[in-house]
N, C-alpha and C. Protein backbone atom coordinates (compact mmCIF):
# COMPACT_ATOMS: atom_id res chain seq x y z
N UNK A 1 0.84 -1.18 0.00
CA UNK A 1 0.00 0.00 0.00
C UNK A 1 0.89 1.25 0.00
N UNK A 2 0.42 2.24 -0.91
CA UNK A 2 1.36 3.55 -0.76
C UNK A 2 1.00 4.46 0.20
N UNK A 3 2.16 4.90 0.91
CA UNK A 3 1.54 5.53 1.80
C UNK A 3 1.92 7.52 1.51
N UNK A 4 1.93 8.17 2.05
CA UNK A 4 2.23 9.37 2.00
C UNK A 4 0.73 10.52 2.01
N UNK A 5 1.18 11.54 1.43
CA UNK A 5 -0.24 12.39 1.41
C UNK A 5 -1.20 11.27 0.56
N UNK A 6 -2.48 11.58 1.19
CA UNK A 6 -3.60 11.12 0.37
C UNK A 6 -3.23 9.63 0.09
N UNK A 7 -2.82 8.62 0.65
CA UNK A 7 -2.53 7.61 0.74
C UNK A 7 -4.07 6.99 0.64
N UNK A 8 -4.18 5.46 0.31
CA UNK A 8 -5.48 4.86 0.52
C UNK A 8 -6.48 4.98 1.94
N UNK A 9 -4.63 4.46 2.39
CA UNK A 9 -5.23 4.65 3.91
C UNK A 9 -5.99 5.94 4.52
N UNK A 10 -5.67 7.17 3.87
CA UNK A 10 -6.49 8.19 4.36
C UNK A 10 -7.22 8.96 3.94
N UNK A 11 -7.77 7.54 2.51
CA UNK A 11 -9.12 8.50 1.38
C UNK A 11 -10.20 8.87 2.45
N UNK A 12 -10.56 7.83 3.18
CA UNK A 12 -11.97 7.82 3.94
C UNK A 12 -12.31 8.60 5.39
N UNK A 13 -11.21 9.41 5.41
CA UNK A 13 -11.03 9.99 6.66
C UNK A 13 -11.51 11.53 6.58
N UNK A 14 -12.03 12.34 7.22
CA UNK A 14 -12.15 13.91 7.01
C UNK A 14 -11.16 14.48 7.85
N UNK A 15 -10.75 15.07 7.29
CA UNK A 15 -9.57 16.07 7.96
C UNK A 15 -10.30 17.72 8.21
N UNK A 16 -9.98 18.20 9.20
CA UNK A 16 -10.39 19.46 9.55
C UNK A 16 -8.58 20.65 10.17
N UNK A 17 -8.85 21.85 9.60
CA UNK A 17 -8.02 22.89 9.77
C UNK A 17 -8.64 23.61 11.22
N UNK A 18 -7.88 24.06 12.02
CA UNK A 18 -8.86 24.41 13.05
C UNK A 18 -7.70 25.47 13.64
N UNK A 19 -8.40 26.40 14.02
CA UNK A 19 -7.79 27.63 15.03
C UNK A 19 -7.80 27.50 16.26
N UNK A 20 -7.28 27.59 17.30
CA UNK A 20 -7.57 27.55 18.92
C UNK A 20 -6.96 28.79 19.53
N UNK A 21 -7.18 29.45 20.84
CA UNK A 21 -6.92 30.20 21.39
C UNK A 21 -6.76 30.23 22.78
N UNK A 22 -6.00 30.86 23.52
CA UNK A 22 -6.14 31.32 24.54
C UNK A 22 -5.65 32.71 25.28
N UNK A 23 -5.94 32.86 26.28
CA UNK A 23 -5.49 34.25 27.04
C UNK A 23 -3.85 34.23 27.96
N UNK A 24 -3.12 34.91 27.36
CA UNK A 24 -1.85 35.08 28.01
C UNK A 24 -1.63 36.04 28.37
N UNK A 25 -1.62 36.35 29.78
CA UNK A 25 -1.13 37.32 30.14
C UNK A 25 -1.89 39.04 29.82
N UNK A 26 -2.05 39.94 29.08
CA UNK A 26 -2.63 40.90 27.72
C UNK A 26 -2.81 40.37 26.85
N UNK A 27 -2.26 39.03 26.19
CA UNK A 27 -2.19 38.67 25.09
C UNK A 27 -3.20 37.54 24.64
N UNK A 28 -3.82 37.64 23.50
CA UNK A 28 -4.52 36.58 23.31
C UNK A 28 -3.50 35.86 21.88
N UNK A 29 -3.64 34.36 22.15
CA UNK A 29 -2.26 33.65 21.25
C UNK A 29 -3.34 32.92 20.87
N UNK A 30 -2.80 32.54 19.24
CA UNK A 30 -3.78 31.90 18.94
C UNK A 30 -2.01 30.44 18.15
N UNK A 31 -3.25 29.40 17.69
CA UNK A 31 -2.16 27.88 17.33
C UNK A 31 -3.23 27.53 16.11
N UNK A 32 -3.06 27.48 14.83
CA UNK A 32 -3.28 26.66 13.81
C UNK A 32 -2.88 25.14 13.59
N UNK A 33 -4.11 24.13 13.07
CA UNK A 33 -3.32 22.87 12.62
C UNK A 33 -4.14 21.99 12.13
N UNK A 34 -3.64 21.17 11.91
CA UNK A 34 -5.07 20.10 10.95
C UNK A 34 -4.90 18.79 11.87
N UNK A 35 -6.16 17.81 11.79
CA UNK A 35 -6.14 16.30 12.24
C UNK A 35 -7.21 15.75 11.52
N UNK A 36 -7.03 14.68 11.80
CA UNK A 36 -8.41 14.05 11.27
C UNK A 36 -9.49 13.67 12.34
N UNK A 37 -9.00 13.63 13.67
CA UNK A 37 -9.94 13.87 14.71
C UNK A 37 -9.86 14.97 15.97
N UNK A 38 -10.77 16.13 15.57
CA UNK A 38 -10.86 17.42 16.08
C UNK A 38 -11.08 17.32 17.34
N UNK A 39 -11.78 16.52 18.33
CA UNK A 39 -11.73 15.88 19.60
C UNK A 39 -11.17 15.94 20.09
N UNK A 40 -10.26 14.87 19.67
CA UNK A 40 -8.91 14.30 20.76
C UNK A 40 -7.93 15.17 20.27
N UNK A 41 -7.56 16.16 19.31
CA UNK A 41 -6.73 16.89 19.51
C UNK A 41 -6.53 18.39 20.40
N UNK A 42 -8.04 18.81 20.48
CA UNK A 42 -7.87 19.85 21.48
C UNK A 42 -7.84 18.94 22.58
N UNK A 43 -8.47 17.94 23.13
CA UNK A 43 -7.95 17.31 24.04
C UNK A 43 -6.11 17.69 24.68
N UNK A 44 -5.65 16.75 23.89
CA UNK A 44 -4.40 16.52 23.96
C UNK A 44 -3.75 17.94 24.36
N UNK A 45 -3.87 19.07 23.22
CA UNK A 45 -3.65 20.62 23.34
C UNK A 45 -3.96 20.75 24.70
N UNK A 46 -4.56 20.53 25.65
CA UNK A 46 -5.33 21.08 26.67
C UNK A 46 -4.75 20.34 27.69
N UNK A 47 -4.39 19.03 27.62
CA UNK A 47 -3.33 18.00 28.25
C UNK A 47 -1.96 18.07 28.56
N UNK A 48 -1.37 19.14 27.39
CA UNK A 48 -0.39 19.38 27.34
C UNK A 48 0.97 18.03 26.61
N UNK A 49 -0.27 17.41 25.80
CA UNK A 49 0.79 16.56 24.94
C UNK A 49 0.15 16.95 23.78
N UNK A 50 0.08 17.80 23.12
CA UNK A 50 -0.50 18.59 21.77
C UNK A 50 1.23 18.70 21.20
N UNK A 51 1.46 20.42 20.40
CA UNK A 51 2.35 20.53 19.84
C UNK A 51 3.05 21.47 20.96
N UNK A 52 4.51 21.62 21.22
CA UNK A 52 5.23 22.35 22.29
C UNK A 52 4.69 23.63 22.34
N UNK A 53 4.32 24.40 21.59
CA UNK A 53 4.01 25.60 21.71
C UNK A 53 2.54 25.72 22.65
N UNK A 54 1.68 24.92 22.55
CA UNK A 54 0.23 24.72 23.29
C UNK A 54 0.53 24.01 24.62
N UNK A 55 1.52 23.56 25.20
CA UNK A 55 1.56 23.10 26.60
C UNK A 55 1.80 24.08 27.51
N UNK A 56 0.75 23.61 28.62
CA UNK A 56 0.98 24.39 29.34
C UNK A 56 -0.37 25.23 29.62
N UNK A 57 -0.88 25.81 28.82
CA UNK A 57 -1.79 26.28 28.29
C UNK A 57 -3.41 25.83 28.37
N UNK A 58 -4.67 26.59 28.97
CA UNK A 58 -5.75 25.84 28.37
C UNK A 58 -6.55 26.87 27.35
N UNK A 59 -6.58 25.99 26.21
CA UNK A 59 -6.96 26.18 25.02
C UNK A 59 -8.55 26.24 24.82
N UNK A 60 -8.73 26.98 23.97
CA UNK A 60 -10.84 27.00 23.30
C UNK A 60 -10.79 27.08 21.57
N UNK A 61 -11.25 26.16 21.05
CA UNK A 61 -11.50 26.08 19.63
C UNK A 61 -12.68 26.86 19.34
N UNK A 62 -11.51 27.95 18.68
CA UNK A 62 -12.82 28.88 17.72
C UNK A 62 -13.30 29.04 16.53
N UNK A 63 -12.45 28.18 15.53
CA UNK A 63 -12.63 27.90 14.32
C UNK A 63 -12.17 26.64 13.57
N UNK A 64 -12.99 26.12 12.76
CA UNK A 64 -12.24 24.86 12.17
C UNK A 64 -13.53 24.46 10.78
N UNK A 65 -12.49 24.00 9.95
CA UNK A 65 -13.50 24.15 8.41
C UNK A 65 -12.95 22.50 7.94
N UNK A 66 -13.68 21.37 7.67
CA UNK A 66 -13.55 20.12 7.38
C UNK A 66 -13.02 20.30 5.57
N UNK A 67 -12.32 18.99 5.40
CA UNK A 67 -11.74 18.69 4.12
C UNK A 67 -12.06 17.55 3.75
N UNK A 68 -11.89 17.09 2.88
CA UNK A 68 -11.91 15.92 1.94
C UNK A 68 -10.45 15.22 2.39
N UNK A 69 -9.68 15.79 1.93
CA UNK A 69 -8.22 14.91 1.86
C UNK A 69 -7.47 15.74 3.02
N UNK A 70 -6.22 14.95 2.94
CA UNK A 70 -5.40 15.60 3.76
C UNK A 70 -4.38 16.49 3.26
N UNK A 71 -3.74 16.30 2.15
CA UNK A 71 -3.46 17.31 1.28
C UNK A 71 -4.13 18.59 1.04
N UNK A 72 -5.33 18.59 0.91
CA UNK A 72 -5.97 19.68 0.94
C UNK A 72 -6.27 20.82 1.90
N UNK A 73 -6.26 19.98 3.07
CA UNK A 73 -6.37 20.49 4.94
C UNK A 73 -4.70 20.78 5.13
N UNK A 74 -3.75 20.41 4.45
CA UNK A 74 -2.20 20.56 5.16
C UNK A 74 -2.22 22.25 3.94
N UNK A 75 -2.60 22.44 2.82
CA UNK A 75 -2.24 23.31 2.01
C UNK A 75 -3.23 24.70 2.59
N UNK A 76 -4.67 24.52 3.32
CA UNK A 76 -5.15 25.43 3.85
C UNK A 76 -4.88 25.50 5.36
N UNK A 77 -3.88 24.38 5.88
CA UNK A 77 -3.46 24.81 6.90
C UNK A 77 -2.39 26.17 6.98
N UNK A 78 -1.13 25.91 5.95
CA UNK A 78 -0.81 26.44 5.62
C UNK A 78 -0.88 27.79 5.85
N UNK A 79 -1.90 27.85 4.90
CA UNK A 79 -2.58 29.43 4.22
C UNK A 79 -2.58 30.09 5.48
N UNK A 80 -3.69 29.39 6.26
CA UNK A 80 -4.06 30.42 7.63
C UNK A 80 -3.51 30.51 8.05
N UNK A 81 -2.16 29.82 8.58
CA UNK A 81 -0.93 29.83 9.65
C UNK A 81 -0.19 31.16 8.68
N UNK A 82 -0.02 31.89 7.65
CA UNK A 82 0.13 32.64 7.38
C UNK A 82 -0.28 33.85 7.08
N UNK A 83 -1.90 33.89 7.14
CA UNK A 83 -2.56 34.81 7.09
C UNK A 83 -2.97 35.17 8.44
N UNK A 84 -2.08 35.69 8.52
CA UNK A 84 -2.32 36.67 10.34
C UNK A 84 -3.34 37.96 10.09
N UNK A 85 -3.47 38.68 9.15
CA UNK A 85 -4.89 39.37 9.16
C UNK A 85 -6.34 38.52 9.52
N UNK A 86 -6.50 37.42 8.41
CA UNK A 86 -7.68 36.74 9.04
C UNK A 86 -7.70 36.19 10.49
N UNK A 87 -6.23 35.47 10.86
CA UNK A 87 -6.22 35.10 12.05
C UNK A 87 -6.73 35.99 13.40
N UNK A 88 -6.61 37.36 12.93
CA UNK A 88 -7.03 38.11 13.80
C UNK A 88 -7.90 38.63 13.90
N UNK A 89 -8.86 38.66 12.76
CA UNK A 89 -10.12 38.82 12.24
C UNK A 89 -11.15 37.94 13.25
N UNK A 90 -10.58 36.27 13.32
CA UNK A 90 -11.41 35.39 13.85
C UNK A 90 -10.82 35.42 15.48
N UNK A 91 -9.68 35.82 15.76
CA UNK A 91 -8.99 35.95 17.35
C UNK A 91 -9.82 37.09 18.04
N UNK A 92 -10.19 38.20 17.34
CA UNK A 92 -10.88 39.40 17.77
C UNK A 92 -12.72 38.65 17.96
N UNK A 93 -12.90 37.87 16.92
CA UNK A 93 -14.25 37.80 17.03
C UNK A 93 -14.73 36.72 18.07
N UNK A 94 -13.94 36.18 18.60
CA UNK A 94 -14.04 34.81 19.20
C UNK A 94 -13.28 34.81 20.51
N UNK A 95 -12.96 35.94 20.80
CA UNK A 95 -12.10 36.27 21.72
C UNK A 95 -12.87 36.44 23.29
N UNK A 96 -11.86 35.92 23.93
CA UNK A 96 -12.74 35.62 25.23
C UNK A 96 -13.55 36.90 26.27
């Protein structure tokens, strides 16, 4: 079986891009990222076995938009992790 992006193994799966946030200090920080189960990953984020930057931290999901593939969710992950205008667009609107 081939594996890599969009592998067989992960035609049947939905992948979701998702924003999270929290309050630091003055600061509200926000963390972009994709999974295929939106659940257990703010979980984990909130557990403090997420990605290093989210430990520590308790987190609130304020945005997240489902995909087809995973290729598709890693290329609009992307996007948003670079578009810090929208990011702040949805950090301001969702903001605690």
């Amino acid at each position: 079986m081939k594996e890599g992006f969009d592998s067989p193994r992960d035609r049947h799966s939905m992948y979701f891009v998702y924003l999270i946030i929290t309050k630091s200090k003055k600061k509200t920080l926000s963390y972009v990222g994709y999974t295929n189960d939106l659940k257990n990953r703010l979980i984990k984020h909130n557990s403090s076995k997420g990605a290093k930057f989210t430990r520590g931290r308790r987190w609130k999901l304020v945005y997240f938009k489902k995909y087809d593939s995973k290729r598709k969710a890693m290329t609009e992950e992307y996007k948003l992790k670079k578009n810090y205008k929208l990011r702040k667009i949805i950090k301001e609107r969702y903001s605690f």
